[in-house]
PDB file of N, CA and C in Angstrom:
ATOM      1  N   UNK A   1       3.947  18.010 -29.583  1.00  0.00           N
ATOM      2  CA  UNK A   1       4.395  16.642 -29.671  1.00  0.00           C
ATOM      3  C   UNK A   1       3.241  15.709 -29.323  1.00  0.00           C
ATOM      4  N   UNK A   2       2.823  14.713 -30.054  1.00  0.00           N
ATOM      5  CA  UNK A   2       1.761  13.750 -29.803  1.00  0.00           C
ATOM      6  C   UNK A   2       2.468  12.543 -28.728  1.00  0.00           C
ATOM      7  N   UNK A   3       1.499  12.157 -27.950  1.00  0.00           N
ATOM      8  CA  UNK A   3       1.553  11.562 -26.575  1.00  0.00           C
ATOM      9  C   UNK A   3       2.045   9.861 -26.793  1.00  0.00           C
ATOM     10  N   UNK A   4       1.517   9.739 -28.260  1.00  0.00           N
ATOM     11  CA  UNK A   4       1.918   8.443 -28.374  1.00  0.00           C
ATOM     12  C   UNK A   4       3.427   8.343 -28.398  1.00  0.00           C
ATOM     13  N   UNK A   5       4.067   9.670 -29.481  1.00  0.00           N
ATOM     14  CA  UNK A   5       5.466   9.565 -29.515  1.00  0.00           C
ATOM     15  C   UNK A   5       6.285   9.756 -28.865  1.00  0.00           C
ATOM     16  N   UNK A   6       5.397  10.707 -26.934  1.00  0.00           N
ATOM     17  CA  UNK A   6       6.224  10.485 -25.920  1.00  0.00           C
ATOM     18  C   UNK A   6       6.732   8.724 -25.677  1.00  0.00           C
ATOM     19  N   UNK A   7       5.500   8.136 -25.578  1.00  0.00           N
ATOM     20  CA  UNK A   7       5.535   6.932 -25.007  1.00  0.00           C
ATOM     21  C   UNK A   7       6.107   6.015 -25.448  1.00  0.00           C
ATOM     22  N   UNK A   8       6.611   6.012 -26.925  1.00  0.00           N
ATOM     23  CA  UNK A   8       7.115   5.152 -27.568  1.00  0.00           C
ATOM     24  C   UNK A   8       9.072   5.353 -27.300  1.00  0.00           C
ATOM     25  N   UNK A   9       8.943   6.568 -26.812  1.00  0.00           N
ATOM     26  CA  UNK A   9      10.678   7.291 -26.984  1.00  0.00           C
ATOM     27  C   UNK A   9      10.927   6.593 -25.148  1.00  0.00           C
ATOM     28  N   UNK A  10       9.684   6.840 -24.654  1.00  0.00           N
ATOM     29  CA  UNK A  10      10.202   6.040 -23.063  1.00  0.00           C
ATOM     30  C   UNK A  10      10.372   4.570 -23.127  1.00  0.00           C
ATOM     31  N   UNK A  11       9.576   3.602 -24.129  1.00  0.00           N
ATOM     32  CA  UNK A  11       9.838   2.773 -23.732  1.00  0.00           C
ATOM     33  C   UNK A  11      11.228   2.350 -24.730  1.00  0.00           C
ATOM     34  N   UNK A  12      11.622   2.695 -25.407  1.00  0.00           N
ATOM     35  CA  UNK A  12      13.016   2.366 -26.064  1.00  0.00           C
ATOM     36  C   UNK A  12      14.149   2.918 -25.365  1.00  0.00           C
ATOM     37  N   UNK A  13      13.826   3.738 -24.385  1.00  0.00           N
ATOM     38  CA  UNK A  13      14.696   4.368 -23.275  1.00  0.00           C
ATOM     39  C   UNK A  13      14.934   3.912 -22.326  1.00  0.00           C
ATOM     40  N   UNK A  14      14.215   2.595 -22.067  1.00  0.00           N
ATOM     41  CA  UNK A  14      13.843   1.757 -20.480  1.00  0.00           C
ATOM     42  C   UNK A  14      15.189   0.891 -20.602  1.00  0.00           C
ATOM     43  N   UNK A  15      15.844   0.705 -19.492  1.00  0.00           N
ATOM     44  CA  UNK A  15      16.914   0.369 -19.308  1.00  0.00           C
ATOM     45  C   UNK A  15      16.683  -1.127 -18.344  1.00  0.00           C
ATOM     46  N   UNK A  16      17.206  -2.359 -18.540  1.00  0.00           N
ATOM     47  CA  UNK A  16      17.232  -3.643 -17.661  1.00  0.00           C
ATOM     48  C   UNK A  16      17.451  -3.443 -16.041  1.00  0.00           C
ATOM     49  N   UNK A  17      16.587  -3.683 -15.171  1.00  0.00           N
ATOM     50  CA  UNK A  17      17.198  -3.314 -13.748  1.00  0.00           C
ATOM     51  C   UNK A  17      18.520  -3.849 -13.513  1.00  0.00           C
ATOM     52  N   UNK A  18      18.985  -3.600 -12.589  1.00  0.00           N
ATOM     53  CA  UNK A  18      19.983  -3.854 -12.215  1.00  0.00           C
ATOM     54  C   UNK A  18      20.650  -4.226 -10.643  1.00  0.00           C
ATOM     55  N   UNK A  19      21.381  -4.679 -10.106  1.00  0.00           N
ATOM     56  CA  UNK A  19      21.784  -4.508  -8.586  1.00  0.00           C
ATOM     57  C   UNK A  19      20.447  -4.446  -7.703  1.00  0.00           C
ATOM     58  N   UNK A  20      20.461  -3.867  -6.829  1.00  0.00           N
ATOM     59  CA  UNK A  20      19.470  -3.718  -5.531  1.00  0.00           C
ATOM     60  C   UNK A  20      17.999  -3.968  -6.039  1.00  0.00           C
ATOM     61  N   UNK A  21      17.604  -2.841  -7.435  1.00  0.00           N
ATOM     62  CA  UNK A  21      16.265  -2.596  -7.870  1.00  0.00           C
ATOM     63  C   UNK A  21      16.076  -3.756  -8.463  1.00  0.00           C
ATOM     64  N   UNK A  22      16.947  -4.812  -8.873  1.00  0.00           N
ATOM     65  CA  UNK A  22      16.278  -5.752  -9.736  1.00  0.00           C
ATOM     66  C   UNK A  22      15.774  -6.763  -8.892  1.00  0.00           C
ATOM     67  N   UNK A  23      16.783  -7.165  -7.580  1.00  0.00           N
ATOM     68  CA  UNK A  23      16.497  -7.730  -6.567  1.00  0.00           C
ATOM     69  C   UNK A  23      15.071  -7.570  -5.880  1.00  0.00           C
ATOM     70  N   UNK A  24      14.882  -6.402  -5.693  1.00  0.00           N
ATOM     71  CA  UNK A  24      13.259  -5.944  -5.017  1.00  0.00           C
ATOM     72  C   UNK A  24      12.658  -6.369  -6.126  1.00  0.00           C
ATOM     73  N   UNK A  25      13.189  -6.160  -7.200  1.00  0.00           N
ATOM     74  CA  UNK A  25      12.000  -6.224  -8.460  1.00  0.00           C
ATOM     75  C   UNK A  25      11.329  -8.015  -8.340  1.00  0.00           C
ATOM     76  N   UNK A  26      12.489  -8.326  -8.483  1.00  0.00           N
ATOM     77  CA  UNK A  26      12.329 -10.061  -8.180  1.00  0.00           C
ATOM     78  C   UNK A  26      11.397 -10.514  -7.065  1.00  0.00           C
ATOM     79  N   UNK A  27      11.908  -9.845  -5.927  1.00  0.00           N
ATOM     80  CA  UNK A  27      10.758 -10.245  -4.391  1.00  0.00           C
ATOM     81  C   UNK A  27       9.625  -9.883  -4.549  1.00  0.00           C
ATOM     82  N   UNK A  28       9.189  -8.593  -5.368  1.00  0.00           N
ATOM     83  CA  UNK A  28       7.905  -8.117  -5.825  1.00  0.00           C
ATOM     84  C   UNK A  28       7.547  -9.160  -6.253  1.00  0.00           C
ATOM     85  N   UNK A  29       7.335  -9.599  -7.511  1.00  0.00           N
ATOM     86  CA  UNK A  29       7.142 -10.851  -8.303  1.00  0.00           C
ATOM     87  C   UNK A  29       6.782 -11.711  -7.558  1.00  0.00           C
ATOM     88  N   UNK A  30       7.797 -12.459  -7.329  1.00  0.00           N
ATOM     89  CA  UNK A  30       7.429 -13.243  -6.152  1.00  0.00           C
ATOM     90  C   UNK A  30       6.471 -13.419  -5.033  1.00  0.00           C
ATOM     91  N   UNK A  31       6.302 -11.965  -4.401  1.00  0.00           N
ATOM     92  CA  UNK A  31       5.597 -12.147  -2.980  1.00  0.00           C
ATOM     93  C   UNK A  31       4.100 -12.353  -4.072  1.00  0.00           C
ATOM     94  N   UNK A  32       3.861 -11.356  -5.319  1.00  0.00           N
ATOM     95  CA  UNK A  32       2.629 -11.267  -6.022  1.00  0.00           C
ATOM     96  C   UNK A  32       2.538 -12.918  -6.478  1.00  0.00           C
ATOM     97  N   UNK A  33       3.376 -13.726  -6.900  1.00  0.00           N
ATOM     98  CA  UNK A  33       2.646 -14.666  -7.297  1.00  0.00           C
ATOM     99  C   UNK A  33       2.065 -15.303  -5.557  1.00  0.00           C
ATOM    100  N   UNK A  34       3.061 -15.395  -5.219  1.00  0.00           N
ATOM    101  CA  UNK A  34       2.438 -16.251  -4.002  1.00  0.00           C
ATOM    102  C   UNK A  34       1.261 -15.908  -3.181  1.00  0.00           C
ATOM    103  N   UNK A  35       0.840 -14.141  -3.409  1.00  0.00           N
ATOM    104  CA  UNK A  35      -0.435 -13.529  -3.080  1.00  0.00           C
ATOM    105  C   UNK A  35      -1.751 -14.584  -4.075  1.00  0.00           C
ATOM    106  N   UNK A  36      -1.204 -14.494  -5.043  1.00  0.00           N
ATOM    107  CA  UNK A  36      -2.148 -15.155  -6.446  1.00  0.00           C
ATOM    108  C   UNK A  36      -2.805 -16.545  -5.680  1.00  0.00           C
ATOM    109  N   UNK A  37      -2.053 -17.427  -5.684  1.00  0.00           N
ATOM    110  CA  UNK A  37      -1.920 -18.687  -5.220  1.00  0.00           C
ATOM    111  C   UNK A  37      -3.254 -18.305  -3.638  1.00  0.00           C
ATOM    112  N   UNK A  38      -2.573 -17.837  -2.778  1.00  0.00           N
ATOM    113  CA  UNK A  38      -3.368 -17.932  -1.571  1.00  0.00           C
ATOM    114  C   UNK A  38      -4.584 -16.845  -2.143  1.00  0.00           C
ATOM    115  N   UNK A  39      -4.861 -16.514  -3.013  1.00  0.00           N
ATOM    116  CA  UNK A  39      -6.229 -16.116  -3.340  1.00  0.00           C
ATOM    117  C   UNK A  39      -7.159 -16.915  -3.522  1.00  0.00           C
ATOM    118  N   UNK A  40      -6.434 -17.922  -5.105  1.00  0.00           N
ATOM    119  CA  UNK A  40      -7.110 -19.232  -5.689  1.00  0.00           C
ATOM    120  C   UNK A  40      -7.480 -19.561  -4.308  1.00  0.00           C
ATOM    121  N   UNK A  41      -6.462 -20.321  -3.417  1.00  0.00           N
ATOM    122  CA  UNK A  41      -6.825 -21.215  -2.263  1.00  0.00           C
ATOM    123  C   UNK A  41      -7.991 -20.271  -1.726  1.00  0.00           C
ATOM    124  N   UNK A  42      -7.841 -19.345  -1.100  1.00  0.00           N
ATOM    125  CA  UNK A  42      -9.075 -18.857  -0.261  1.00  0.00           C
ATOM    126  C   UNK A  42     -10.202 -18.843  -1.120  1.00  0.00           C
ATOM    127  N   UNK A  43     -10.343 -18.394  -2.444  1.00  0.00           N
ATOM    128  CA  UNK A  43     -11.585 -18.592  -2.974  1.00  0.00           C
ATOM    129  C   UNK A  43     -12.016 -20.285  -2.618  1.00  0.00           C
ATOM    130  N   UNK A  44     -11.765 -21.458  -3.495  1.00  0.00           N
ATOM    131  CA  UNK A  44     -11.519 -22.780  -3.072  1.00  0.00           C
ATOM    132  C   UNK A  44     -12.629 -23.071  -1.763  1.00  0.00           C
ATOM    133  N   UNK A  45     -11.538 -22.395  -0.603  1.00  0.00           N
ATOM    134  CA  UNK A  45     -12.145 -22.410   0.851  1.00  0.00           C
ATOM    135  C   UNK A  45     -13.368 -21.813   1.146  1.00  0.00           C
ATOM    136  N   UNK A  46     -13.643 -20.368   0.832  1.00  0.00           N
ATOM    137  CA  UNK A  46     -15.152 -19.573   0.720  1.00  0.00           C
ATOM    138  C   UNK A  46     -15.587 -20.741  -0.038  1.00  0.00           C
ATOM    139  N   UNK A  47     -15.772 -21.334  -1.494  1.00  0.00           N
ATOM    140  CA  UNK A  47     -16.673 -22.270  -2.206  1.00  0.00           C
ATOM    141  C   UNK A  47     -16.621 -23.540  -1.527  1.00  0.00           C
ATOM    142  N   UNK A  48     -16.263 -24.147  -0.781  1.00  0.00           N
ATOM    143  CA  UNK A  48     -16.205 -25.521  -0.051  1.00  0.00           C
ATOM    144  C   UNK A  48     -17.025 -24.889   1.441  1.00  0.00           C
ATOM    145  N   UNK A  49     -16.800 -23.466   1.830  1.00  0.00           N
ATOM    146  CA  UNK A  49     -17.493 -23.217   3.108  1.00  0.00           C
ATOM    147  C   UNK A  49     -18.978 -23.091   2.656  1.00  0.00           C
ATOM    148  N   UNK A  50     -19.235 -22.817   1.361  1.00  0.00           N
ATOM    149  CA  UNK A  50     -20.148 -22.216   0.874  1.00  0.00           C
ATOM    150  C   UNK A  50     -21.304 -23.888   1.104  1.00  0.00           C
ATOM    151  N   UNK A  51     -20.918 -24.453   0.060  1.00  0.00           N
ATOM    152  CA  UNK A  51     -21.065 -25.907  -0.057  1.00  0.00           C
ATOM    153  C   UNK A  51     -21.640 -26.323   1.105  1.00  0.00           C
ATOM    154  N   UNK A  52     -20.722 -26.887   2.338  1.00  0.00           N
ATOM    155  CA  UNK A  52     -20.803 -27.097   3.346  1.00  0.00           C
ATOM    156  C   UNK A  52     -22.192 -26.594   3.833  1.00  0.00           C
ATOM    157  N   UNK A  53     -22.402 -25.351   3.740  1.00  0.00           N
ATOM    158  CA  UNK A  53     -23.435 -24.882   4.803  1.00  0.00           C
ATOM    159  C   UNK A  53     -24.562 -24.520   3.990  1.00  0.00           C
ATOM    160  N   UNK A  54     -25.004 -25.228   2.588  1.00  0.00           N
ATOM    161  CA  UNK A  54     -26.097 -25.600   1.973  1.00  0.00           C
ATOM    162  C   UNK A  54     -26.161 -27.235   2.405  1.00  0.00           C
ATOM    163  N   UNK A  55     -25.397 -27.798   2.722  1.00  0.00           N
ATOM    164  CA  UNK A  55     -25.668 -28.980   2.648  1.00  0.00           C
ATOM    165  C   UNK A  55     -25.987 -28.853   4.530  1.00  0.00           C
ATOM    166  N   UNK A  56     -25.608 -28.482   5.192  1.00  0.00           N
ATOM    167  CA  UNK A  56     -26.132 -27.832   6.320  1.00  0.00           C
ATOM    168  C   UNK A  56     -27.607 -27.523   7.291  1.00  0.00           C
ATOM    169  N   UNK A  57     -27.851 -26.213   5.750  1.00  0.00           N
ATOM    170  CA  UNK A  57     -29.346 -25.864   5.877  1.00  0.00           C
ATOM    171  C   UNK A  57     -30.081 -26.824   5.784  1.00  0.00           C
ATOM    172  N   UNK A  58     -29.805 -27.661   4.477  1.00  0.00           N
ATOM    173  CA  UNK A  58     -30.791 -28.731   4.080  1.00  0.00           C
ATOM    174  C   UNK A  58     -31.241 -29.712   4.662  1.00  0.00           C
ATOM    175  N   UNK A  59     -30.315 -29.865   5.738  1.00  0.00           N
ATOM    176  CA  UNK A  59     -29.939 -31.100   6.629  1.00  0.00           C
ATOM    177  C   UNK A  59     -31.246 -31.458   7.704  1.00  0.00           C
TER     178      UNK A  59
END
């Protein structure tokens, strides 16, 4: 059996979460975007600390 036609038979087999798992599924999501977000920000912060302490040296 070729591997593609496993993969194609699983994903037409995948079923909508439901109850409890969809719930976690949701908080997953969630906690990941809000990880996203405080990344952007901390990068932001490293490049403004960065900034800062060239304008620093130069000083």
């Amino acid at each position: 059996m070729n591997s593609s036609t496993a993969e194609g038979s699983a994903d037409e087999n995948e079923v909508a979460p439901t109850g409890d798992f969809a719930e976690l599924q949701r908080r997953v999501e969630q906690h990941s975007r809000r990880l996203s977000q405080h990344a952007r920000e901390l990068r932001r912060l490293r490049d403004d600390l960065d900034e800062f302490d060239q304008r620093f040296r130069s000083a």
